[in-house]
N, C-alpha and C. Protein backbone atom coordinates (compact mmCIF):
# COMPACT_ATOMS: atom_id res chain seq x y z
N UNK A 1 0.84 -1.18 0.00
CA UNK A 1 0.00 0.00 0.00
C UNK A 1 0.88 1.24 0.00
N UNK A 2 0.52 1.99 -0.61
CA UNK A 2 1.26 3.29 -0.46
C UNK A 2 1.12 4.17 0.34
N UNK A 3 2.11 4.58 0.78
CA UNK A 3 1.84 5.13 2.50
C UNK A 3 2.35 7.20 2.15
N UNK A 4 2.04 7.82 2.94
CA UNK A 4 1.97 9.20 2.98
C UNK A 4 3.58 9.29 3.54
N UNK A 5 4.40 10.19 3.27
CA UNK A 5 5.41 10.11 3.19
C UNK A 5 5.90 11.84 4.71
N UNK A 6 6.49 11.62 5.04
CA UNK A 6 6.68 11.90 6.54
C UNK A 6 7.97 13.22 6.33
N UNK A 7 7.82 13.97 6.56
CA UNK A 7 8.70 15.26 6.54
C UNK A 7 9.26 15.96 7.74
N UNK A 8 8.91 15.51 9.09
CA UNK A 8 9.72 15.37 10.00
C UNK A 8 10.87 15.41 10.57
N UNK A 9 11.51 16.44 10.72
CA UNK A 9 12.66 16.12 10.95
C UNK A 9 13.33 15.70 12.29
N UNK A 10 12.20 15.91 13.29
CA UNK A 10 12.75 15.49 14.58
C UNK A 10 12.55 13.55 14.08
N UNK A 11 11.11 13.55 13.70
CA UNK A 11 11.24 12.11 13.52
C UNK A 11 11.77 11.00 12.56
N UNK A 12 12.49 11.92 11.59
CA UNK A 12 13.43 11.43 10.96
C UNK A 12 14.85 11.22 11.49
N UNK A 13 14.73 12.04 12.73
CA UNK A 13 16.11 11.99 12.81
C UNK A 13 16.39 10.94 13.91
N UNK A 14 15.66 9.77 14.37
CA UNK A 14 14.93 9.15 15.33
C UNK A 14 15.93 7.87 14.73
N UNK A 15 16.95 6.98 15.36
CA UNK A 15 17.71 6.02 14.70
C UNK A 15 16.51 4.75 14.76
N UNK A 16 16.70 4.10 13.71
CA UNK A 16 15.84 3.01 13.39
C UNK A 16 16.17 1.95 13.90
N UNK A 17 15.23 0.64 14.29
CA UNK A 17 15.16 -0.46 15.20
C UNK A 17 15.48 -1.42 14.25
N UNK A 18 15.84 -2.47 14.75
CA UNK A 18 16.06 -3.69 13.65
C UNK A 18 14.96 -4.59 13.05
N UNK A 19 14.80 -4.96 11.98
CA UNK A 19 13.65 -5.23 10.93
C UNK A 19 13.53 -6.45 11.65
N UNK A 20 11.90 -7.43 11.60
CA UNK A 20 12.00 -8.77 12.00
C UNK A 20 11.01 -9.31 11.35
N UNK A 21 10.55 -10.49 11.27
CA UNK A 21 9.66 -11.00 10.26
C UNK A 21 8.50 -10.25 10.60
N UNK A 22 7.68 -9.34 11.94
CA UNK A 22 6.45 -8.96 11.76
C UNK A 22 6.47 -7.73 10.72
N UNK A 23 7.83 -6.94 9.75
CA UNK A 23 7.60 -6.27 9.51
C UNK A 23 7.83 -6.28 8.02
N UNK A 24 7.05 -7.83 7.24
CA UNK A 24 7.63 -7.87 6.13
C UNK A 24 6.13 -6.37 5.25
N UNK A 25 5.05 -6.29 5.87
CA UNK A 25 3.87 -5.70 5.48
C UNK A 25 4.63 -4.47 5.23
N UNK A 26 5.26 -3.85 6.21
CA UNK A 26 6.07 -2.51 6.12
C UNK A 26 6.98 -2.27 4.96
N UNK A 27 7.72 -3.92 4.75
CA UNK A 27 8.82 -3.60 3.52
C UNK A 27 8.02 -3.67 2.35
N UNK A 28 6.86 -4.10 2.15
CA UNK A 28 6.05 -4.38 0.66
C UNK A 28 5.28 -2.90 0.80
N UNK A 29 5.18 -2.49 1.70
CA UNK A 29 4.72 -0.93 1.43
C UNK A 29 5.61 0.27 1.01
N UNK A 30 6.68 0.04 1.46
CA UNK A 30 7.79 0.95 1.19
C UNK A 30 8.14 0.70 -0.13
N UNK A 31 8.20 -0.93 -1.34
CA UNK A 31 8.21 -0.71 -2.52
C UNK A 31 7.02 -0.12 -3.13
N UNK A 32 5.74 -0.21 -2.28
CA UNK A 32 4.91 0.18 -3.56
C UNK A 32 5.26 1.98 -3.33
N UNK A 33 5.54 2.66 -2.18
CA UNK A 33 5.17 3.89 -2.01
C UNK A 33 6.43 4.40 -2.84
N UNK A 34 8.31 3.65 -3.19
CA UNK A 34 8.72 3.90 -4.00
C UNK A 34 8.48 3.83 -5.35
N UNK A 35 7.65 2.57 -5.63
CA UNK A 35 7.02 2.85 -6.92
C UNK A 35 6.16 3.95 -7.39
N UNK A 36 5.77 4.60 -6.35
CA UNK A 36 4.43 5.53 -6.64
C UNK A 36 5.05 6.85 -7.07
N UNK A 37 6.57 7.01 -6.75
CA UNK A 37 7.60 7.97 -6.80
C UNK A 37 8.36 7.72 -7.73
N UNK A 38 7.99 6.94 -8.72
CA UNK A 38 9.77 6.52 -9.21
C UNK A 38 10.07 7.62 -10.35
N UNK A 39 9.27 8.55 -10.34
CA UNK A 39 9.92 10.10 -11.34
C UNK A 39 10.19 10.44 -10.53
N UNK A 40 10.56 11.05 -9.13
CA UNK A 40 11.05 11.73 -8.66
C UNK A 40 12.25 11.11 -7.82
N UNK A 41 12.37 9.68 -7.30
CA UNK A 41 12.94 9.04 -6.33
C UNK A 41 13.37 8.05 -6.86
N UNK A 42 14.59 7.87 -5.82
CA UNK A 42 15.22 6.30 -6.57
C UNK A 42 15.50 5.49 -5.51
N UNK A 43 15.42 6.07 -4.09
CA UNK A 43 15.47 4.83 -2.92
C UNK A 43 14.42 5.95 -1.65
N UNK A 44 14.14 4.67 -0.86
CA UNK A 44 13.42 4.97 0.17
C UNK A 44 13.88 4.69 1.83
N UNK A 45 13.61 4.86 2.51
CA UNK A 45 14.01 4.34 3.99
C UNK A 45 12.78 3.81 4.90
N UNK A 46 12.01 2.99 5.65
CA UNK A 46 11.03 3.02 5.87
C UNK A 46 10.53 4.33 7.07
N UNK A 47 11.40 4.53 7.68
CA UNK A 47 11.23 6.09 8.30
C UNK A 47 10.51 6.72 7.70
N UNK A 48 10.52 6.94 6.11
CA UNK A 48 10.19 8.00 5.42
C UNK A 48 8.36 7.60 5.53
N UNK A 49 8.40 6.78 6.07
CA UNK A 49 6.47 6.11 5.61
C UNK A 49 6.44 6.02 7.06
N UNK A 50 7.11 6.29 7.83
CA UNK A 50 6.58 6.46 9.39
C UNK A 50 6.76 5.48 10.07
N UNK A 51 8.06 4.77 9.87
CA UNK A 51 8.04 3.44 10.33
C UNK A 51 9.84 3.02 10.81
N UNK A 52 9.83 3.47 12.06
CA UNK A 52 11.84 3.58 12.53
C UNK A 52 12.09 1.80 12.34
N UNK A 53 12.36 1.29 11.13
CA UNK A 53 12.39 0.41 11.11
C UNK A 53 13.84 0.08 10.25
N UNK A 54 14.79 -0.94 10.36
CA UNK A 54 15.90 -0.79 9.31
C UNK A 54 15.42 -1.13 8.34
N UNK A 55 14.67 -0.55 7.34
CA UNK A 55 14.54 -1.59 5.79
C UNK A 55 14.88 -0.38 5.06
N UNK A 56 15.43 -0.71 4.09
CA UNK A 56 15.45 -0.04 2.90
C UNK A 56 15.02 -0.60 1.55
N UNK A 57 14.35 0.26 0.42
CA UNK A 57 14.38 -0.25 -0.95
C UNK A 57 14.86 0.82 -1.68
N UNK A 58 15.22 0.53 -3.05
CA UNK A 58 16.46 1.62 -4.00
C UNK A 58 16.16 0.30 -5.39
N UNK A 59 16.44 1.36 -6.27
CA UNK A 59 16.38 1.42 -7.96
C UNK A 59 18.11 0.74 -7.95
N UNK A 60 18.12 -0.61 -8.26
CA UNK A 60 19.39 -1.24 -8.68
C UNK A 60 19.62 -1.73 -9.65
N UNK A 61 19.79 -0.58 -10.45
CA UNK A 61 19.81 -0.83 -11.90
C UNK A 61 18.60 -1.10 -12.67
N UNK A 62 17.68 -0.33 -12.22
CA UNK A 62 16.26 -1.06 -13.21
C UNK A 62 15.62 -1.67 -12.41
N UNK A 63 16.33 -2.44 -11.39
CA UNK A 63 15.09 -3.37 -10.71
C UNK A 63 15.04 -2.76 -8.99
N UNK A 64 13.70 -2.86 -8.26
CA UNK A 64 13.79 -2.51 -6.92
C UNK A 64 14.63 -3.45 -6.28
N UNK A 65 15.35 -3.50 -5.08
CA UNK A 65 15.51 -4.25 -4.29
C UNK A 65 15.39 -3.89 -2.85
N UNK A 66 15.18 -4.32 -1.82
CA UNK A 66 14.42 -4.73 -0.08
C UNK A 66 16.13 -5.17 0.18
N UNK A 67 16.22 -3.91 1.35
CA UNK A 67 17.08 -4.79 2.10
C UNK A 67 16.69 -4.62 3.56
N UNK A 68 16.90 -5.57 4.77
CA UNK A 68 15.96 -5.37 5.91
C UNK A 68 17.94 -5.54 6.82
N UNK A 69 17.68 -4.60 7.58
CA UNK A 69 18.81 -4.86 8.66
C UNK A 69 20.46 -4.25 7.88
N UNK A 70 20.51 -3.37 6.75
CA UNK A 70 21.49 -3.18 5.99
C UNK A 70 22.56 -2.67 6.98
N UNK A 71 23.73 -3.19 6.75
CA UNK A 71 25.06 -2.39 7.65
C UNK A 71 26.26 -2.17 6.17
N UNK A 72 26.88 -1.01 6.15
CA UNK A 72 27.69 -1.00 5.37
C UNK A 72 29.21 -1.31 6.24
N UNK A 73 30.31 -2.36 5.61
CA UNK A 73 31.04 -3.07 6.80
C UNK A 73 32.37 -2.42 6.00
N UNK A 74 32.57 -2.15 4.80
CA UNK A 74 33.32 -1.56 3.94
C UNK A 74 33.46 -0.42 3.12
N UNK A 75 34.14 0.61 2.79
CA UNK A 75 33.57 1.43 1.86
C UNK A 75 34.81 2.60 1.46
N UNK A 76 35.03 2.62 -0.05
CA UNK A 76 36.31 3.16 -0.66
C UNK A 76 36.09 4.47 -1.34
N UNK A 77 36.75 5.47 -1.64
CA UNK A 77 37.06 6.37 -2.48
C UNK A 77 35.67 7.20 -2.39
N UNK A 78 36.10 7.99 -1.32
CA UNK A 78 35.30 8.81 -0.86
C UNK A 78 35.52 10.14 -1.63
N UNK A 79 33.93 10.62 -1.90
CA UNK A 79 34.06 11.69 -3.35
C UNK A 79 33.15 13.09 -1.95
N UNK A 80 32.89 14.01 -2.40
CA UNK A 80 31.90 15.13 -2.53
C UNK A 80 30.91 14.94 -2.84
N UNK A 81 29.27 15.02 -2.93
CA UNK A 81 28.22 15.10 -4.04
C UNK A 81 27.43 16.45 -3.02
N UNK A 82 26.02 16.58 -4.33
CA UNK A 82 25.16 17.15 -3.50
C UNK A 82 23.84 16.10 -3.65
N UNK A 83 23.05 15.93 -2.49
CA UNK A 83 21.83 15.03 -2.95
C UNK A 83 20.46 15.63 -2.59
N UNK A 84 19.57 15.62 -3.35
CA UNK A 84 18.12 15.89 -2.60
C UNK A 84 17.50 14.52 -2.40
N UNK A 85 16.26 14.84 -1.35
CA UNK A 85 15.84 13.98 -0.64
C UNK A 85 14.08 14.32 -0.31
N UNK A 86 13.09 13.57 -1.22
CA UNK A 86 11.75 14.00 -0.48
C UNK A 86 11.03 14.33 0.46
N UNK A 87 12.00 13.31 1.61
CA UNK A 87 11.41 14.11 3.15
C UNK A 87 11.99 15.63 3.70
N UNK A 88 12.86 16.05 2.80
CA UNK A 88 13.17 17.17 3.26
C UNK A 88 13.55 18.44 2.55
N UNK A 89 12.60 19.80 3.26
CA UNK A 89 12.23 20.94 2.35
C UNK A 89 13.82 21.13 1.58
N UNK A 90 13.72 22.13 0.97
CA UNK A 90 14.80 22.68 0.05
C UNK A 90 15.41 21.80 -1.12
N UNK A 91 16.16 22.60 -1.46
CA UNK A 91 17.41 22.22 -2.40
C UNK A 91 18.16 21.24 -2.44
N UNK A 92 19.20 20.32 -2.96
CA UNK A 92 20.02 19.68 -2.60
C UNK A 92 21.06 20.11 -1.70
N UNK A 93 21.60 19.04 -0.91
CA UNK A 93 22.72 19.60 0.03
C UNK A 93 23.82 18.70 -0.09
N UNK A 94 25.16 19.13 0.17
CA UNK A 94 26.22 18.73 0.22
C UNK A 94 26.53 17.43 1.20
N UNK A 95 27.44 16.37 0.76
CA UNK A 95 27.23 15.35 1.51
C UNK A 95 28.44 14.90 1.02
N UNK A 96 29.14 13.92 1.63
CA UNK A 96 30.32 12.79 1.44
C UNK A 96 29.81 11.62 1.62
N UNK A 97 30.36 10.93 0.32
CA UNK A 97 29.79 9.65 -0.47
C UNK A 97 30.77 8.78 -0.71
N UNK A 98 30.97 7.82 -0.92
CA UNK A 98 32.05 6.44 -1.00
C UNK A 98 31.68 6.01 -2.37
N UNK A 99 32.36 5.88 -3.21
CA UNK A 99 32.43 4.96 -4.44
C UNK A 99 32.09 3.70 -4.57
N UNK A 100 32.59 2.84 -3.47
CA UNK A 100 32.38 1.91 -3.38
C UNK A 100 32.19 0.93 -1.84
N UNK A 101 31.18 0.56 -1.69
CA UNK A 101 31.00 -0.19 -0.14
C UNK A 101 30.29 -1.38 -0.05
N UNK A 102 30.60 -2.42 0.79
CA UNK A 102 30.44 -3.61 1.18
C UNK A 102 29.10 -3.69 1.79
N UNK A 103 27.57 -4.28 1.67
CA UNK A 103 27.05 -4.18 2.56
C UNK A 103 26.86 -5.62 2.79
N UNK A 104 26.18 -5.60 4.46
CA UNK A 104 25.80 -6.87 5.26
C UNK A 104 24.06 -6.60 5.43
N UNK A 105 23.58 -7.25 4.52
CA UNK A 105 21.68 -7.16 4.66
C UNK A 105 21.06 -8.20 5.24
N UNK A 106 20.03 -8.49 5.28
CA UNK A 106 19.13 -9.42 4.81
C UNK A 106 18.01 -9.70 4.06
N UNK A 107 17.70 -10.55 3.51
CA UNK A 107 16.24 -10.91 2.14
C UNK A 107 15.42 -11.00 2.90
N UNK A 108 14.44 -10.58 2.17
CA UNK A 108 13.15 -10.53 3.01
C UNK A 108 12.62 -12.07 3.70
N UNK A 109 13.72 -13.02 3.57
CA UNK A 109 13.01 -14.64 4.04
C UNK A 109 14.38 -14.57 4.82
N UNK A 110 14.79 -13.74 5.57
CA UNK A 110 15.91 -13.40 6.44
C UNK A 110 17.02 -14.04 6.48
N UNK A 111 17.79 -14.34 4.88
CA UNK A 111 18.98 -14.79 4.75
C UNK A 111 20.39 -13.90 4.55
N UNK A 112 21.23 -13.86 5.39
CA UNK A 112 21.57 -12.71 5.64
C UNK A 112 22.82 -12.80 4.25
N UNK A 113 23.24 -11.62 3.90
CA UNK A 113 23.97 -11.64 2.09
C UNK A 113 25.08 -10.91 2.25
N UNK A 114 26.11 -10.19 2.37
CA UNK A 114 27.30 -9.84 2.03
C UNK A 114 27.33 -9.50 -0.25
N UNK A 115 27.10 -7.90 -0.31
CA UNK A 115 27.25 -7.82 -1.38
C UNK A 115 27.83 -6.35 -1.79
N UNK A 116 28.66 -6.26 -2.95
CA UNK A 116 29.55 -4.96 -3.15
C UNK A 116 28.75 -3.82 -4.25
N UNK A 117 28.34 -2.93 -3.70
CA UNK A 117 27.78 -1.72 -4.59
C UNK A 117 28.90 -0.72 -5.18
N UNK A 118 28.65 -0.10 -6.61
CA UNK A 118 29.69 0.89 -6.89
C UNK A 118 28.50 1.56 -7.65
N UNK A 119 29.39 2.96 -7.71
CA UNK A 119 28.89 4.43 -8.22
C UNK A 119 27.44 5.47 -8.04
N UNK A 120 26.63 5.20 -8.76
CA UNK A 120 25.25 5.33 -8.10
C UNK A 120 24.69 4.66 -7.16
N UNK A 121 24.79 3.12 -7.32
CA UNK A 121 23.62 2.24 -6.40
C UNK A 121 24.33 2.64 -5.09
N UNK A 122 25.48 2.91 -5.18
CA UNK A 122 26.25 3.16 -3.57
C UNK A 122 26.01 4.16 -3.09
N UNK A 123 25.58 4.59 -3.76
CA UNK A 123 25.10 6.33 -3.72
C UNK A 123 23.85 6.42 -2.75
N UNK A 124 23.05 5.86 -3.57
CA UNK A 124 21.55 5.93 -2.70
C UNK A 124 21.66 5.11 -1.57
N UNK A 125 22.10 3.68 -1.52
CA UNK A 125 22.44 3.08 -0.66
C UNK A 125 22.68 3.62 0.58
N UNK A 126 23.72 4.88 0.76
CA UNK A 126 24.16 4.98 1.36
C UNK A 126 23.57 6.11 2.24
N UNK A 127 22.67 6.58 1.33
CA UNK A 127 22.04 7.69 1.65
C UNK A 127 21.00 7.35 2.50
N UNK A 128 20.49 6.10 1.97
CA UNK A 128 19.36 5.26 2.73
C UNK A 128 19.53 5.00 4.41
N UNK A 129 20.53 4.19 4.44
CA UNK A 129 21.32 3.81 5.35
C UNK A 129 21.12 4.92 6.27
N UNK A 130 21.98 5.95 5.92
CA UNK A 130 21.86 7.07 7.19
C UNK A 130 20.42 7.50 7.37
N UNK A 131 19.47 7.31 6.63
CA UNK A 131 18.37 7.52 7.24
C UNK A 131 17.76 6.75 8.02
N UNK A 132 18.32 5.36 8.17
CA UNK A 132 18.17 4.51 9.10
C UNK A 132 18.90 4.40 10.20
N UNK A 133 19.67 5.37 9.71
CA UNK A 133 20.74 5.87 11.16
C UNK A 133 20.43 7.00 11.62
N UNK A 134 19.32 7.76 11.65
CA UNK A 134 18.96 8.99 11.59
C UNK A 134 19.60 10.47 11.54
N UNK A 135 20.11 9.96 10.43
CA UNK A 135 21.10 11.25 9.75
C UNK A 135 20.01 11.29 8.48
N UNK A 136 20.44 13.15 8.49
CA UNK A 136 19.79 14.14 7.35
C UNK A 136 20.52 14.73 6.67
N UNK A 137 20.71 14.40 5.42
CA UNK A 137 21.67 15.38 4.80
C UNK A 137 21.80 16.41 5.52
């Protein structure tokens, strides 16, 4: 279901709890509510739908992917960018980004994966992440 999307910044900035099987309803909502966005957005956090939960979903290459419990354990060649972000008013803002990073997830049937992102997907990834860490650009 597509859920109303949360602009909050105290409650965004609220660090997220760890995902568990009661919250697979939450991760199938967070793809459809990124689908409902996908001209404007390319990853989501479930925070953003009101929910301090670790899941994330993001545009990987064309296809969505769910990650529940994401930790980044690695991460190289740290650049500059600026990024915008739907839950929050203004412009893009300045941020430091990694080229490349290791993450530790799990699938939504809670098998836990070890896998390496580069350039964009690391991008949002990472961006995600801190919103599950309750960091705001």
């Amino acid at each position: 279901m597509v859920k109303e999307l949360i602009h909050d910044p105290l409650f965004l900035g609220r660090k997220s709890v760890p995902a568990d099987k009661g919250d697979l309803q939450t991760a199938q909502d967070l793809l459809d509510t990124l689908a409902a966005y996908k001209d404007t957005c390319v990853g989501m956090a479930a925070n953003m739908i009101g929910v301090c939960k670790r899941i994330i979903a993001f545009d990987n290459g064309g296809t969505y992917m769910l990650m529940l419990n994401p930790e980044i354990v690695k991460a190289a060649g740290e650049y500059e960018t600026e990024e915008g972000c739907l839950s929050l008013l203004g412009g893009p803002r300045k941020t430091k980004r990694y080229e490349k990073i290791k993450v530790r997830y799990q699938t939504v049937d809670f098998q836990t994966r070890l896998k390496t992102f580069t350039g964009w997907t690391a991008q949002i990834i990472q961006h995600e992440i801190d919103h599950c860490n309750g960091i705001l650009i």
